[in-house]
PDB file of N, CA and C in Angstrom:
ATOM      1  N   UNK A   1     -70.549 -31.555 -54.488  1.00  0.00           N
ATOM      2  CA  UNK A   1     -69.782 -32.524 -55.263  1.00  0.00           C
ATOM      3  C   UNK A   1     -70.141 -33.938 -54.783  1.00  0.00           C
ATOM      4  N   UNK A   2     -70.401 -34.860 -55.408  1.00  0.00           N
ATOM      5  CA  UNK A   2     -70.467 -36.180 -55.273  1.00  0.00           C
ATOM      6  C   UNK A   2     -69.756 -36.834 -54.447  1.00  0.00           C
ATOM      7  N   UNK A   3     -69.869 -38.257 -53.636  1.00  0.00           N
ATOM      8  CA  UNK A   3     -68.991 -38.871 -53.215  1.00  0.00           C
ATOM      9  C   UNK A   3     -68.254 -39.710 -54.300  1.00  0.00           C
ATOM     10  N   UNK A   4     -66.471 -39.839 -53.799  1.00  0.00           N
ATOM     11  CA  UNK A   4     -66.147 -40.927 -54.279  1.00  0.00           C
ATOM     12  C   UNK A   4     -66.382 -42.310 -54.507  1.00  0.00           C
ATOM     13  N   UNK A   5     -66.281 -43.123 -55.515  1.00  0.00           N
ATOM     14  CA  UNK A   5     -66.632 -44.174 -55.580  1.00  0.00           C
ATOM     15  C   UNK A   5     -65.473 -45.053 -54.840  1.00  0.00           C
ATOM     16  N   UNK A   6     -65.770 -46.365 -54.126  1.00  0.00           N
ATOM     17  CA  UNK A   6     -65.284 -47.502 -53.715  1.00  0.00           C
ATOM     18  C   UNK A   6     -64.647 -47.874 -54.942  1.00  0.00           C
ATOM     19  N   UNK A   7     -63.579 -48.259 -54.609  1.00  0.00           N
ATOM     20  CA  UNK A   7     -62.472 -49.216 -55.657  1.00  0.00           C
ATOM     21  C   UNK A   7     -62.754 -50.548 -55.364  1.00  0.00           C
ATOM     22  N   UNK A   8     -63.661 -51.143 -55.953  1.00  0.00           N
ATOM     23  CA  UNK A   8     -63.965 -52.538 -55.541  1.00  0.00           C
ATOM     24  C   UNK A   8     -62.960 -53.629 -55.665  1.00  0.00           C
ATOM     25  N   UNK A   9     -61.781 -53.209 -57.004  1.00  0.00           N
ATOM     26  CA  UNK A   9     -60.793 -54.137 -57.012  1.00  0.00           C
ATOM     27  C   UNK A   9     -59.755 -53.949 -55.685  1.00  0.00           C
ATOM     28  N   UNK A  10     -59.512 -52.712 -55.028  1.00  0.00           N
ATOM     29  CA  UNK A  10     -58.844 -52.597 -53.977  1.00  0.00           C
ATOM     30  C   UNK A  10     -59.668 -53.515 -52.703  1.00  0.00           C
ATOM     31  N   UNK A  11     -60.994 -52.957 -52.926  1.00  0.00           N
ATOM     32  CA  UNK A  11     -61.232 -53.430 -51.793  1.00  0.00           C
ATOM     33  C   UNK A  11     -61.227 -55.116 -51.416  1.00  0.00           C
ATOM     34  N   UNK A  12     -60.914 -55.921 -52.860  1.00  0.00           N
ATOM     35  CA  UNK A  12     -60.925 -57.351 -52.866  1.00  0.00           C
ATOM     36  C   UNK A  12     -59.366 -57.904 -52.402  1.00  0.00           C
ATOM     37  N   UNK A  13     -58.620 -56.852 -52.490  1.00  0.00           N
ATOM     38  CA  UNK A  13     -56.940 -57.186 -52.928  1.00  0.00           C
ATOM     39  C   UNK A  13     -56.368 -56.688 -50.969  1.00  0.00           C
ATOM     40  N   UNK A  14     -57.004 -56.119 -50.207  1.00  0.00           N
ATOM     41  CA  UNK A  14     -56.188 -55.072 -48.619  1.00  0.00           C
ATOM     42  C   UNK A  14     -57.968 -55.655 -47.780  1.00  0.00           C
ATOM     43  N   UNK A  15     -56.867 -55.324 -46.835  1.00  0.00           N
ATOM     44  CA  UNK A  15     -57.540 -55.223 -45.314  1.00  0.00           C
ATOM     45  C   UNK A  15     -57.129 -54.321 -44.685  1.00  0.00           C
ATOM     46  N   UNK A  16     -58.150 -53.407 -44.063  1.00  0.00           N
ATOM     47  CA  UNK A  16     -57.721 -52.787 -42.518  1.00  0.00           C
ATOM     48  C   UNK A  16     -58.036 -53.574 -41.892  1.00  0.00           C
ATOM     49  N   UNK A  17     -57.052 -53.026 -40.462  1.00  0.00           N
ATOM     50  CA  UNK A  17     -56.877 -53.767 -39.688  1.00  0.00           C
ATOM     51  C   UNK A  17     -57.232 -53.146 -38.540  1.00  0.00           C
ATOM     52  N   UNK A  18     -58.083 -53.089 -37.694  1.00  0.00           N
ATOM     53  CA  UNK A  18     -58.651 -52.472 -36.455  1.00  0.00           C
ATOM     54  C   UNK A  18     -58.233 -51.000 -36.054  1.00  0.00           C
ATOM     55  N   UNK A  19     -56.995 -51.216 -36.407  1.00  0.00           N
ATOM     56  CA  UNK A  19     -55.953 -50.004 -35.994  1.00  0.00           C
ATOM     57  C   UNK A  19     -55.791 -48.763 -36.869  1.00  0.00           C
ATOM     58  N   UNK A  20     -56.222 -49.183 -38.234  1.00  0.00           N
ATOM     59  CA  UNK A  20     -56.642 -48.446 -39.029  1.00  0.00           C
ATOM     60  C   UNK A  20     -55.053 -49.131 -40.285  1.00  0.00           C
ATOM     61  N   UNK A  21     -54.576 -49.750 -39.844  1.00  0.00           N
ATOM     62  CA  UNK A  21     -53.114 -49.924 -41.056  1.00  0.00           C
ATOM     63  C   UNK A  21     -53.783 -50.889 -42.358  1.00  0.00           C
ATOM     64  N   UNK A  22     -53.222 -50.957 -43.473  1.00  0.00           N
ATOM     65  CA  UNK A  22     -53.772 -51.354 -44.338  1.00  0.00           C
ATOM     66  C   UNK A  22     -52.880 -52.763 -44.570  1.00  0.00           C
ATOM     67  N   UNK A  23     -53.643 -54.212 -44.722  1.00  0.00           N
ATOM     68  CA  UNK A  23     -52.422 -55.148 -44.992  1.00  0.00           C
ATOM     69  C   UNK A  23     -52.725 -55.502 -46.285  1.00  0.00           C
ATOM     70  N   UNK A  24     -51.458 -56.694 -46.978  1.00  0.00           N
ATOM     71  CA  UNK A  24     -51.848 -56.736 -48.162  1.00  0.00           C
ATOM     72  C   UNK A  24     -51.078 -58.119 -48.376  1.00  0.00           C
ATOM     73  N   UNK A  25     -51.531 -58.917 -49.464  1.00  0.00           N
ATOM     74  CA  UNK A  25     -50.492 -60.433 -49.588  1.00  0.00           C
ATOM     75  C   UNK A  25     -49.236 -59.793 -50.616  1.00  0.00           C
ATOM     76  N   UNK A  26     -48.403 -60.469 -50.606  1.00  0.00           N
ATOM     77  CA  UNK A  26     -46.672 -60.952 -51.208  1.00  0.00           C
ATOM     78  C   UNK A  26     -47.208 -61.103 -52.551  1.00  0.00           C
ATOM     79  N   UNK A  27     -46.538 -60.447 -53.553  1.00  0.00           N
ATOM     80  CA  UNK A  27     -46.483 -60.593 -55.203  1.00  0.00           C
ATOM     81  C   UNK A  27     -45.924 -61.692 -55.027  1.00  0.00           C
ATOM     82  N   UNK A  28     -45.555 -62.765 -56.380  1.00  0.00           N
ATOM     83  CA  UNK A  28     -44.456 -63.759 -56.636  1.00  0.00           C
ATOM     84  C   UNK A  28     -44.866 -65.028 -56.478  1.00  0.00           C
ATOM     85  N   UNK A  29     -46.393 -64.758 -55.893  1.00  0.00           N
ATOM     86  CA  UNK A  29     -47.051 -66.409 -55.788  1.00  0.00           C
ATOM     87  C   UNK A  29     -48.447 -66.899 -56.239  1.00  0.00           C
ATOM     88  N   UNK A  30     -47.697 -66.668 -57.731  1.00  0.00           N
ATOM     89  CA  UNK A  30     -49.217 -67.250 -58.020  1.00  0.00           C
ATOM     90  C   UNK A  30     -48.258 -68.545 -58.919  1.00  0.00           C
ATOM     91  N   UNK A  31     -47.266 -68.744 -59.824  1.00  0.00           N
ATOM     92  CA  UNK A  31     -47.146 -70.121 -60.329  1.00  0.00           C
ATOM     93  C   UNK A  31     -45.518 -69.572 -60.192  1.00  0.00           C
ATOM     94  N   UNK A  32     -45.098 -71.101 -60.398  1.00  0.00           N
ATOM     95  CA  UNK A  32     -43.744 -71.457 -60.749  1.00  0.00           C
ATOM     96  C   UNK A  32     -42.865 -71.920 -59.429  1.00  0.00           C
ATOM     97  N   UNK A  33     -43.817 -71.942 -58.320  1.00  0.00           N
ATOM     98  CA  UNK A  33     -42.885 -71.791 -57.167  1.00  0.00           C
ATOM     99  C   UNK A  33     -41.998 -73.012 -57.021  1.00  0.00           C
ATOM    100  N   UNK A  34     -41.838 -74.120 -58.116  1.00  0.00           N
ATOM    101  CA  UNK A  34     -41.232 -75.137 -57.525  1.00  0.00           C
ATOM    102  C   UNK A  34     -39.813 -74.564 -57.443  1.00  0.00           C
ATOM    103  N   UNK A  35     -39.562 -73.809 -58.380  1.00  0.00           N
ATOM    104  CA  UNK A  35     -38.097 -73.146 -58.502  1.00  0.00           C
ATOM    105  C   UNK A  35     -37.581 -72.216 -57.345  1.00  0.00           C
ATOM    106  N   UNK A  36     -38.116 -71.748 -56.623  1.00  0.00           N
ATOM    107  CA  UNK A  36     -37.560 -71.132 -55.345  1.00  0.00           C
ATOM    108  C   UNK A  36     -37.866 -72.156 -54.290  1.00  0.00           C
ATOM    109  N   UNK A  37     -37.123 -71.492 -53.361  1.00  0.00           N
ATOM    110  CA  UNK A  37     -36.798 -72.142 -52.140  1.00  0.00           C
ATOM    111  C   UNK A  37     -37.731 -72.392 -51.321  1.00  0.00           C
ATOM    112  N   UNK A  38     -37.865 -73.218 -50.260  1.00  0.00           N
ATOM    113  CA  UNK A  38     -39.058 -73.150 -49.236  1.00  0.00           C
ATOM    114  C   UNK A  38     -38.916 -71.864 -48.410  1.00  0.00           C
ATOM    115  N   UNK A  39     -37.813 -71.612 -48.151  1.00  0.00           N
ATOM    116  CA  UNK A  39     -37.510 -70.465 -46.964  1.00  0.00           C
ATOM    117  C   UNK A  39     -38.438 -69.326 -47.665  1.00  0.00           C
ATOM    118  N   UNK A  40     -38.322 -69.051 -49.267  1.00  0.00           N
ATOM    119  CA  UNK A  40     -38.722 -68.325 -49.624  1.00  0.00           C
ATOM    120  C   UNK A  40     -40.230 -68.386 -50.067  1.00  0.00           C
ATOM    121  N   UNK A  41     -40.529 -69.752 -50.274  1.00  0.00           N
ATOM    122  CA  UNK A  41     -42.169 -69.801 -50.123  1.00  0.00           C
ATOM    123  C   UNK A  41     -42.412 -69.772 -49.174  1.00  0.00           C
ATOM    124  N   UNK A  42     -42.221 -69.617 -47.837  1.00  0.00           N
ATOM    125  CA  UNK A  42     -43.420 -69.313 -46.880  1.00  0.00           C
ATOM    126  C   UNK A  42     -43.009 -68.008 -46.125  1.00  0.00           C
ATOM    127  N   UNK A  43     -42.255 -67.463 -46.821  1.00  0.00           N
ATOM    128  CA  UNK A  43     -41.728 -65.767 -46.100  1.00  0.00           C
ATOM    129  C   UNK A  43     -42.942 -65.233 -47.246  1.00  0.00           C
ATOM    130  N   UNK A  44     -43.093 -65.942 -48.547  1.00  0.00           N
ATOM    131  CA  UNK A  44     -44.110 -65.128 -49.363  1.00  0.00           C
ATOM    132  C   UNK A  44     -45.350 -65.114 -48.752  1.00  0.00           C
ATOM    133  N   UNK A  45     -46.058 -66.331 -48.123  1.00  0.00           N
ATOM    134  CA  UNK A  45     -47.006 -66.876 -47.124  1.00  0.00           C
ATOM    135  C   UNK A  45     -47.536 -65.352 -46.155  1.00  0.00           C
ATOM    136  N   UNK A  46     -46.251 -64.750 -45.977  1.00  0.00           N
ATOM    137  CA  UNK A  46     -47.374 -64.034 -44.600  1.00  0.00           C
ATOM    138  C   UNK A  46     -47.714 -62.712 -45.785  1.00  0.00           C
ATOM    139  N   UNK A  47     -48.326 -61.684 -44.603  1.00  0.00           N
ATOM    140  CA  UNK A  47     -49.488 -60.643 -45.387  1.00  0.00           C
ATOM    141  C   UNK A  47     -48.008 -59.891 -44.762  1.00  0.00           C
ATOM    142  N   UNK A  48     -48.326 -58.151 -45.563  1.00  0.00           N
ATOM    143  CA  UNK A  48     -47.181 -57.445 -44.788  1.00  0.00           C
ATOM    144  C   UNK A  48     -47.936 -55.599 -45.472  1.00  0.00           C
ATOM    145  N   UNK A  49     -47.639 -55.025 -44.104  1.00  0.00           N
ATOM    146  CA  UNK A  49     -48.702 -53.856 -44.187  1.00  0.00           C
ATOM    147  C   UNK A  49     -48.078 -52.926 -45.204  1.00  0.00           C
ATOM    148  N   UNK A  50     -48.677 -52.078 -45.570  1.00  0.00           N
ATOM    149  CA  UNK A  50     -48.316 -50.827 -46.610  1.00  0.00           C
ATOM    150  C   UNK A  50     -47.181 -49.890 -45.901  1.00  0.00           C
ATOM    151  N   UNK A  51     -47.301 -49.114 -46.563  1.00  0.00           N
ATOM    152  CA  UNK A  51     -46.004 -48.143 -46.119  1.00  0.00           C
ATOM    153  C   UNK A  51     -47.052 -46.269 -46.018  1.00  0.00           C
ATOM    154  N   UNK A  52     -47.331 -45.835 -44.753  1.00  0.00           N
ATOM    155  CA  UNK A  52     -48.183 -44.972 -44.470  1.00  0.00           C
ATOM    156  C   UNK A  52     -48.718 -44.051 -45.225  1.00  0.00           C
ATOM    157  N   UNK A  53     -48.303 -44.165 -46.333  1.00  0.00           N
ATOM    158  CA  UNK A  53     -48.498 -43.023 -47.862  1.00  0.00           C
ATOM    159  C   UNK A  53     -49.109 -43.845 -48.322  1.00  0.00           C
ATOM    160  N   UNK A  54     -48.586 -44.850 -48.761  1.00  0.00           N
ATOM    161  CA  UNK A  54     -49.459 -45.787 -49.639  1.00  0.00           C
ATOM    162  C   UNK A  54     -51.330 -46.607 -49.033  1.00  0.00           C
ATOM    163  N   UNK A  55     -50.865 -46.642 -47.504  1.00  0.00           N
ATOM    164  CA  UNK A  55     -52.296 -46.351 -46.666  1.00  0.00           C
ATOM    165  C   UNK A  55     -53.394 -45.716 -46.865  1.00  0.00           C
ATOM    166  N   UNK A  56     -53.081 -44.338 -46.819  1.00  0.00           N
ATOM    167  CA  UNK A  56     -53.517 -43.135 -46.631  1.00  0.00           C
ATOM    168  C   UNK A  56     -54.268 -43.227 -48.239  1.00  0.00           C
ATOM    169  N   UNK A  57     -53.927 -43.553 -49.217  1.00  0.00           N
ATOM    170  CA  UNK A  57     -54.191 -43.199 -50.633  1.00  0.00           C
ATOM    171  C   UNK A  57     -55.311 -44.810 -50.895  1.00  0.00           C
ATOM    172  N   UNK A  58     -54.550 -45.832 -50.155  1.00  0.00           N
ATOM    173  CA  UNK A  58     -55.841 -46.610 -50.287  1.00  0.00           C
ATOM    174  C   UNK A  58     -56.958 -46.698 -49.794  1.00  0.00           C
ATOM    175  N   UNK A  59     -56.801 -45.697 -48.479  1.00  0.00           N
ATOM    176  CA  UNK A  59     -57.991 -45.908 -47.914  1.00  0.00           C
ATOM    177  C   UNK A  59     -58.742 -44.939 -48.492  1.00  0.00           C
ATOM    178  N   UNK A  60     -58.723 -43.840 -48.584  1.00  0.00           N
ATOM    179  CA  UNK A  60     -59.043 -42.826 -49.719  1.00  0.00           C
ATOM    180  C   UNK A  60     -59.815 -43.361 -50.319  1.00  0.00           C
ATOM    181  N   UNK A  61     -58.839 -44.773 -51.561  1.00  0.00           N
ATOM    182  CA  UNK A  61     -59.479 -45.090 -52.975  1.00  0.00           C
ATOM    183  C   UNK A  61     -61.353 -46.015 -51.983  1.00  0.00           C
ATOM    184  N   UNK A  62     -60.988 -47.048 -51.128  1.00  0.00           N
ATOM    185  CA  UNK A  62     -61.581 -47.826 -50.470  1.00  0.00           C
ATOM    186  C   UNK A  62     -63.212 -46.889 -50.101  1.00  0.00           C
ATOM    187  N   UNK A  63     -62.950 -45.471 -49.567  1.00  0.00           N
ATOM    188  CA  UNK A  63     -63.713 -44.339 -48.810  1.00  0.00           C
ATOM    189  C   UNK A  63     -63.437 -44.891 -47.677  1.00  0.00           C
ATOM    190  N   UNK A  64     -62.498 -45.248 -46.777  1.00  0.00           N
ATOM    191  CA  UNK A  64     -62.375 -45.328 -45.591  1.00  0.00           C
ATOM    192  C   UNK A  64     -62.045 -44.168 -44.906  1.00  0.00           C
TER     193      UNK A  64
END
């Protein structure tokens, strides 16, 4: 059977991270932000890792 193909859009969108965890950026910021708060624009600011299922299935899609 063939190998899987690389998800190239995944692979543009996550990072592993040495350790093997997958990170990823905050939905909610691409326009409009004048209307929320600062507290809440820069809590959107950081990256924040997957949840170990959802890992496991990207790295998969990735061939990691």
């Amino acid at each position: 059977m063939p190998k899987q193909k690389t998800h190239k859009g995944l692979t543009k969108r996550v990072k592993v991270t040495g350790r093997g965890k997958v990170k990823r950026h905050r939905a909610f910021r691409g326009h409009l932000l004048s209307s929320r708060s600062a507290k809440r624009r820069r809590r959107l600011r950081q990256t924040v890792l997957l949840m170990p299922a959802d890992a496991r299935r990207a790295k998969e899609a990735m061939g990691e």
